[in-house]
PDB file of N, CA and C in Angstrom:
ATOM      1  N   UNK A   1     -45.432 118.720 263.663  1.00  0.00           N
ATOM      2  CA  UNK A   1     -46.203 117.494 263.638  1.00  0.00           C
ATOM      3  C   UNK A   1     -45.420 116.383 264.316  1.00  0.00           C
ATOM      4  N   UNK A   2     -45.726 115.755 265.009  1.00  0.00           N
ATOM      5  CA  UNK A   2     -45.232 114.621 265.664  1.00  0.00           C
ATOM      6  C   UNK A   2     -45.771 113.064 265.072  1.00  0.00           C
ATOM      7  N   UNK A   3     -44.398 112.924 264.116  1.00  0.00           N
ATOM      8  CA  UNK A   3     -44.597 111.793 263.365  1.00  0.00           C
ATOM      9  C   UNK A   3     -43.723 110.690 263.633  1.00  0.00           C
ATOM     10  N   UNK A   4     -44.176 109.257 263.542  1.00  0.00           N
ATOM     11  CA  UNK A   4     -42.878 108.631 264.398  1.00  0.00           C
ATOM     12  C   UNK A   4     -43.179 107.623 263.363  1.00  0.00           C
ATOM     13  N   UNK A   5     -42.065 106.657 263.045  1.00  0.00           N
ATOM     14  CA  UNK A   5     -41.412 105.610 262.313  1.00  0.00           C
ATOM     15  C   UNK A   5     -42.640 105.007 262.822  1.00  0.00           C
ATOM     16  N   UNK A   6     -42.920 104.106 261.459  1.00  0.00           N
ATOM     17  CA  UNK A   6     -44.071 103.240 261.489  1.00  0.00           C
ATOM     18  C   UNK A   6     -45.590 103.388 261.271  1.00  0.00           C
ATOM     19  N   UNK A   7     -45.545 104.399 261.690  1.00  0.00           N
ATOM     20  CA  UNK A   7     -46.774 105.418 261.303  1.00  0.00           C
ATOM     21  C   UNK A   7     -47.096 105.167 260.002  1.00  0.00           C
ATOM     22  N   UNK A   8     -48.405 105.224 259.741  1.00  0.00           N
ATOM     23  CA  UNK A   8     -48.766 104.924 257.848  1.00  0.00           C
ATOM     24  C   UNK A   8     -49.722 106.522 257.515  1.00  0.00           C
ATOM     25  N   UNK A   9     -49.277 107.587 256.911  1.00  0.00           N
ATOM     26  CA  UNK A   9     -50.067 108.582 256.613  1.00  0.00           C
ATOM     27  C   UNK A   9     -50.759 108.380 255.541  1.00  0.00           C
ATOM     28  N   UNK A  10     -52.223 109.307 255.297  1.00  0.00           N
ATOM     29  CA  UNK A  10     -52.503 109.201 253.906  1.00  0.00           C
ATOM     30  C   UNK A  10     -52.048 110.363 253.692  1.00  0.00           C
ATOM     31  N   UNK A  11     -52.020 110.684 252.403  1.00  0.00           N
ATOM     32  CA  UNK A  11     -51.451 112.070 251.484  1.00  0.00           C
ATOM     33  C   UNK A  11     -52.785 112.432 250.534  1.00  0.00           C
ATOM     34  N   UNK A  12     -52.274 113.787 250.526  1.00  0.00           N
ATOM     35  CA  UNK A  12     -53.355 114.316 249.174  1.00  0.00           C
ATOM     36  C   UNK A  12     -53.668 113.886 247.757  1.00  0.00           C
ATOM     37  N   UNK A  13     -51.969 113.543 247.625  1.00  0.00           N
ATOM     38  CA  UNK A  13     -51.920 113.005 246.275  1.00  0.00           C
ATOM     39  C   UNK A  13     -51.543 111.491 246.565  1.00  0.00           C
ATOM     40  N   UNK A  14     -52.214 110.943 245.582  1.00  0.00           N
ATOM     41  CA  UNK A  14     -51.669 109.751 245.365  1.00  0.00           C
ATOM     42  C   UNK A  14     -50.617 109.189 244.926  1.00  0.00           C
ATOM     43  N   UNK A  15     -50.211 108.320 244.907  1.00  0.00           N
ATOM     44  CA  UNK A  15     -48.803 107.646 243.661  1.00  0.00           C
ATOM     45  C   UNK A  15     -49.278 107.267 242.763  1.00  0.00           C
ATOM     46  N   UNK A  16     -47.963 107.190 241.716  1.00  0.00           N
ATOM     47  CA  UNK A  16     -48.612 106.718 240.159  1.00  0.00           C
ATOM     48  C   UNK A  16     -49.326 105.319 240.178  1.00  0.00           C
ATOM     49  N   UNK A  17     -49.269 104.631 241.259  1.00  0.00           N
ATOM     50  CA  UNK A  17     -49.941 103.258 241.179  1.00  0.00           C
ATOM     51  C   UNK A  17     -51.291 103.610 242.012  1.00  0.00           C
ATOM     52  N   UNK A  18     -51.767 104.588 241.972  1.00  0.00           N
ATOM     53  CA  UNK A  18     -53.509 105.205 242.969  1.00  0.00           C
ATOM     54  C   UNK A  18     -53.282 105.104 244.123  1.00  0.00           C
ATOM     55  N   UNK A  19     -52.495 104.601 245.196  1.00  0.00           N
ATOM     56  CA  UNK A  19     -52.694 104.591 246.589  1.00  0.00           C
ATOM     57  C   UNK A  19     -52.014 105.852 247.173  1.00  0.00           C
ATOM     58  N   UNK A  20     -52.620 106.334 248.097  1.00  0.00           N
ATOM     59  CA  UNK A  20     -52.197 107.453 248.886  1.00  0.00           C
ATOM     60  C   UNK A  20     -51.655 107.198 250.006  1.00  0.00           C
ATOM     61  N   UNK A  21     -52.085 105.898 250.535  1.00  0.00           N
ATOM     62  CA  UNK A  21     -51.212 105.136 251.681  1.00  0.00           C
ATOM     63  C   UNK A  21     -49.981 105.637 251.841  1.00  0.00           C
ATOM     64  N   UNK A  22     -48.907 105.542 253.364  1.00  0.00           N
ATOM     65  CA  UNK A  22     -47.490 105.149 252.987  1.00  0.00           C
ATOM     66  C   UNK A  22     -47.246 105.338 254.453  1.00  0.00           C
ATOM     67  N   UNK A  23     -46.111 104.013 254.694  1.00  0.00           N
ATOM     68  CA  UNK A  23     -45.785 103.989 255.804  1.00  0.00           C
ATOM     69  C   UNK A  23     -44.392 104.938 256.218  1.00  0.00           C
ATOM     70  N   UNK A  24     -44.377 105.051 257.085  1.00  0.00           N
ATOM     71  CA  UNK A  24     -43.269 106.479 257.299  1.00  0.00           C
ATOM     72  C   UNK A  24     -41.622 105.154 257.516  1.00  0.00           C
ATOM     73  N   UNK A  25     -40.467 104.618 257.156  1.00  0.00           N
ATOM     74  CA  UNK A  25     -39.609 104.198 257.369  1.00  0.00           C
ATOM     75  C   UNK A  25     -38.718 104.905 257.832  1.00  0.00           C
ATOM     76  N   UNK A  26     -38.738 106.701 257.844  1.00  0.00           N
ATOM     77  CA  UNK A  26     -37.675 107.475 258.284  1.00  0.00           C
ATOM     78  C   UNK A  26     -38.107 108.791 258.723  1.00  0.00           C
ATOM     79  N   UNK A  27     -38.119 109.386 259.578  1.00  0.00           N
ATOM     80  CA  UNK A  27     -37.987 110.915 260.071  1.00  0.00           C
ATOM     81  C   UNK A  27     -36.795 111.396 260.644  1.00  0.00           C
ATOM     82  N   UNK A  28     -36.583 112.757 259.559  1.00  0.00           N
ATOM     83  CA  UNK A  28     -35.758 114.252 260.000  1.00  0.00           C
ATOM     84  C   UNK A  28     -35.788 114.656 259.439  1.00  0.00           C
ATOM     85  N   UNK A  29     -34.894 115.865 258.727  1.00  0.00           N
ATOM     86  CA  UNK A  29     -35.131 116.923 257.827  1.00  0.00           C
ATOM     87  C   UNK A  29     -35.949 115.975 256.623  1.00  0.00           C
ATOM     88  N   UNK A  30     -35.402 115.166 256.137  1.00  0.00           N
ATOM     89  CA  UNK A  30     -36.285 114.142 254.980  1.00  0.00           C
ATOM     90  C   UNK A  30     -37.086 113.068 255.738  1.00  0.00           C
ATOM     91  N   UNK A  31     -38.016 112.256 255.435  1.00  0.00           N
ATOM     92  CA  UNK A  31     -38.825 111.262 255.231  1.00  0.00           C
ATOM     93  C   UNK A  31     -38.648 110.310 254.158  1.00  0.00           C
ATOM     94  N   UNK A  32     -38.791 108.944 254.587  1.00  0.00           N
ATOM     95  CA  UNK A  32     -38.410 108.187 253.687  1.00  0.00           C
ATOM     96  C   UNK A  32     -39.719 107.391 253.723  1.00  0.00           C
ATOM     97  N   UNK A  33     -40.133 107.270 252.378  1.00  0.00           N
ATOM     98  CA  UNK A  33     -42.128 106.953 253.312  1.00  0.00           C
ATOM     99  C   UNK A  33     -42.218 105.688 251.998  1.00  0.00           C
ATOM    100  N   UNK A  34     -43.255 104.714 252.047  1.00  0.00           N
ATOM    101  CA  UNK A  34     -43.098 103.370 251.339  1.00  0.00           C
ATOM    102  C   UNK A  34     -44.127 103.083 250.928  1.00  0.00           C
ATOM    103  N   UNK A  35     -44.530 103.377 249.407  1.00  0.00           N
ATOM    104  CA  UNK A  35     -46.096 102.765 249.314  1.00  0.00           C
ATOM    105  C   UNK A  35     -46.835 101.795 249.832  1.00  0.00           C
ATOM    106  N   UNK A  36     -47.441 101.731 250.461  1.00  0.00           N
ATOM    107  CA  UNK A  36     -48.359 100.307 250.688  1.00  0.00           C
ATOM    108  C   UNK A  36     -48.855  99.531 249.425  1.00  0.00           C
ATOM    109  N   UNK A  37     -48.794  99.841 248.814  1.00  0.00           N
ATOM    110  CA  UNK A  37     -49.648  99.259 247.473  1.00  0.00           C
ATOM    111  C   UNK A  37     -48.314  98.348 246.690  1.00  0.00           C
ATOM    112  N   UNK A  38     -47.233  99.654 246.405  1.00  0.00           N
ATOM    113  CA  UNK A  38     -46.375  99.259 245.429  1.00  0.00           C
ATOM    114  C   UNK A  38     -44.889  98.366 246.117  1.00  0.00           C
ATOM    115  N   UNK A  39     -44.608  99.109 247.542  1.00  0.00           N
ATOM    116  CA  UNK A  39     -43.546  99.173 248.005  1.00  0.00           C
ATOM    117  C   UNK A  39     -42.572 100.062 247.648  1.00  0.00           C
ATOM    118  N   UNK A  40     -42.865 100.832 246.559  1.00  0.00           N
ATOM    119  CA  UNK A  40     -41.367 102.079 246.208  1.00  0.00           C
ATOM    120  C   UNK A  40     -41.089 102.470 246.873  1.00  0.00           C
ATOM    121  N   UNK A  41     -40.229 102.828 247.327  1.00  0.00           N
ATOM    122  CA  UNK A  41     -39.974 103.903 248.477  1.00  0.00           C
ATOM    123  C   UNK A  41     -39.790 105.501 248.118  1.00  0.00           C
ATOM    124  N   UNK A  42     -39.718 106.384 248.915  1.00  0.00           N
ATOM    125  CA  UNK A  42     -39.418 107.534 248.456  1.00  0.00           C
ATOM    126  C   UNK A  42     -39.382 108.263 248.992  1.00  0.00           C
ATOM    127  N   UNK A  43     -38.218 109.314 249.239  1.00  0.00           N
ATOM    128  CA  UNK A  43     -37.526 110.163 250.386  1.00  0.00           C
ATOM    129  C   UNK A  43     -38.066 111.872 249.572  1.00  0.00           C
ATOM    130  N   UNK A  44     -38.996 112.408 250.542  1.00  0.00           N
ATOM    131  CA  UNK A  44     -39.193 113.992 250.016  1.00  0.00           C
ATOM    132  C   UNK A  44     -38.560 114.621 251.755  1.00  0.00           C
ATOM    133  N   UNK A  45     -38.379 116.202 251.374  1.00  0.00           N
ATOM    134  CA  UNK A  45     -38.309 116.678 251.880  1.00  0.00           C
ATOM    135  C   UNK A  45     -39.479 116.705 253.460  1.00  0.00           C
ATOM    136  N   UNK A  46     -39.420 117.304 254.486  1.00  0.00           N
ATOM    137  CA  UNK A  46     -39.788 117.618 255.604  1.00  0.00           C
ATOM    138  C   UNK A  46     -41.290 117.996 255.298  1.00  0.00           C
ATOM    139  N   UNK A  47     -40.789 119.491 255.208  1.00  0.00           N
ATOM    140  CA  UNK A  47     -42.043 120.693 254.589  1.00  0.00           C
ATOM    141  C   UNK A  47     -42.883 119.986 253.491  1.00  0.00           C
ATOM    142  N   UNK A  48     -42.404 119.558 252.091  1.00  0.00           N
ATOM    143  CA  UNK A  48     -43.298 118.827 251.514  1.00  0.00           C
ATOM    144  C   UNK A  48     -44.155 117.699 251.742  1.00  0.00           C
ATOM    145  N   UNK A  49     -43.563 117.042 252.691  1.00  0.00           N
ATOM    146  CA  UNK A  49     -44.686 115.732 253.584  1.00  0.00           C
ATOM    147  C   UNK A  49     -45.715 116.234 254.418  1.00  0.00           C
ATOM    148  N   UNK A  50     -45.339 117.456 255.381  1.00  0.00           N
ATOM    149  CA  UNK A  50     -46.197 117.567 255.999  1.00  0.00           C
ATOM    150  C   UNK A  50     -47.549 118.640 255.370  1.00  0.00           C
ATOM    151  N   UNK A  51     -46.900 119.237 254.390  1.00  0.00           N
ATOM    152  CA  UNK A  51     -47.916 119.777 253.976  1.00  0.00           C
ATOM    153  C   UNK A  51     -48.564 118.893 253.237  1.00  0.00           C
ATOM    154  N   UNK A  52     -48.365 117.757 252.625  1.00  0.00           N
ATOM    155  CA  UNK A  52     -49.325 117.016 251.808  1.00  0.00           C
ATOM    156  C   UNK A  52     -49.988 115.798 252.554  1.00  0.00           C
ATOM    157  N   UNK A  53     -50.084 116.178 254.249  1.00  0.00           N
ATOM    158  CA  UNK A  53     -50.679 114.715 254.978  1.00  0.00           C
ATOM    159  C   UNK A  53     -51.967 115.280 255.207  1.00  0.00           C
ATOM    160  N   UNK A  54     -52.957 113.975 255.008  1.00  0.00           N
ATOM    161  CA  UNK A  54     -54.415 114.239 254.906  1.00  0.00           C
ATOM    162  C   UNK A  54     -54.600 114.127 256.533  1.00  0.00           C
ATOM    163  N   UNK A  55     -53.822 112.554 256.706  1.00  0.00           N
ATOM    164  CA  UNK A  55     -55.040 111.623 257.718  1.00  0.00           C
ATOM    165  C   UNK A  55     -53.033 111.273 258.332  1.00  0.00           C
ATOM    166  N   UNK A  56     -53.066 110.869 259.626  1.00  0.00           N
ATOM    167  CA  UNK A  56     -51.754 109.902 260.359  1.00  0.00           C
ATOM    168  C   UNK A  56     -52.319 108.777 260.954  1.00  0.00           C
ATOM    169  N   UNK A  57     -52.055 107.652 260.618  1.00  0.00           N
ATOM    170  CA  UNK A  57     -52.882 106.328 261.163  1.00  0.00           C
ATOM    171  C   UNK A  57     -51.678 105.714 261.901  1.00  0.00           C
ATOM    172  N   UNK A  58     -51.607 105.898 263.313  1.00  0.00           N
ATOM    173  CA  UNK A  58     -51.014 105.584 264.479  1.00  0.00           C
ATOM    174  C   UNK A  58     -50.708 103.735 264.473  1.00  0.00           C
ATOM    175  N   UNK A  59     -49.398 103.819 264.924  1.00  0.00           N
ATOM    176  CA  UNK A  59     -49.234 102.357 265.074  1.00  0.00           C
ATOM    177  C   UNK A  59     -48.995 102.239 266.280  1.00  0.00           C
ATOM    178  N   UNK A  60     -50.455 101.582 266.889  1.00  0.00           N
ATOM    179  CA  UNK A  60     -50.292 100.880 268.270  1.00  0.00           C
ATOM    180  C   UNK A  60     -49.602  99.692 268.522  1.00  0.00           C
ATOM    181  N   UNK A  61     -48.345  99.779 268.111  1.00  0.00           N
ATOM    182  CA  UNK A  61     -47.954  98.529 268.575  1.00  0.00           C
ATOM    183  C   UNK A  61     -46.218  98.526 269.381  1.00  0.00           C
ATOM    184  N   UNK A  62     -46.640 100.365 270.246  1.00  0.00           N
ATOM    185  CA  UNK A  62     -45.504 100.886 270.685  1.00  0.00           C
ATOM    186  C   UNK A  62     -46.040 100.635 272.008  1.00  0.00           C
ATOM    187  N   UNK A  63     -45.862  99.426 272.646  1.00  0.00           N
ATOM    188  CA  UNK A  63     -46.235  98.922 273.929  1.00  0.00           C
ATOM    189  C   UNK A  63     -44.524  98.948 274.641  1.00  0.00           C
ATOM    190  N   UNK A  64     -44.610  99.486 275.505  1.00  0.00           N
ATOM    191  CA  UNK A  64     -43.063  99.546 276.308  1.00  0.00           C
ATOM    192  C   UNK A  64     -43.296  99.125 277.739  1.00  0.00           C
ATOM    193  N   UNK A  65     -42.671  98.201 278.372  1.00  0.00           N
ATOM    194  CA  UNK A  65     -42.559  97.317 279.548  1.00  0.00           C
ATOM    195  C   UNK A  65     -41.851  98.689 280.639  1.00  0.00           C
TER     196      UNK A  65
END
């Protein structure tokens, strides 16, 4: 999967605060991904992120001169 910093995925499951949102702050073997709702952050494994991404909502705002 080609996932890049900044990126906001939804997930299958939600967080304990209901949002499934989360913006990606880190990719490599781990992910460090950030509720939208709550702000927690939280670093899972590789394999476990990508198997639990619904939807990847692209951040266009990688404009390069």
């Amino acid at each position: 999967m080609d996932i890049k910093v900044g990126d906001v995925l939804q997930m299958k499951k939600p967080h304990p605060c209901s949002c499934n949102l989360f913006k990606v702050l880190r990719v490599g073997m781990d992910f460090r991904l950030e509720c939208q709702k709550c702000g927690h952050q939280i670093m899972i494994p590789r394999s476990k992120a990508e198997k639990n991404i619904k939807k990847v909502i692209r951040n266009d705002n990688d404009s390069e001169v």
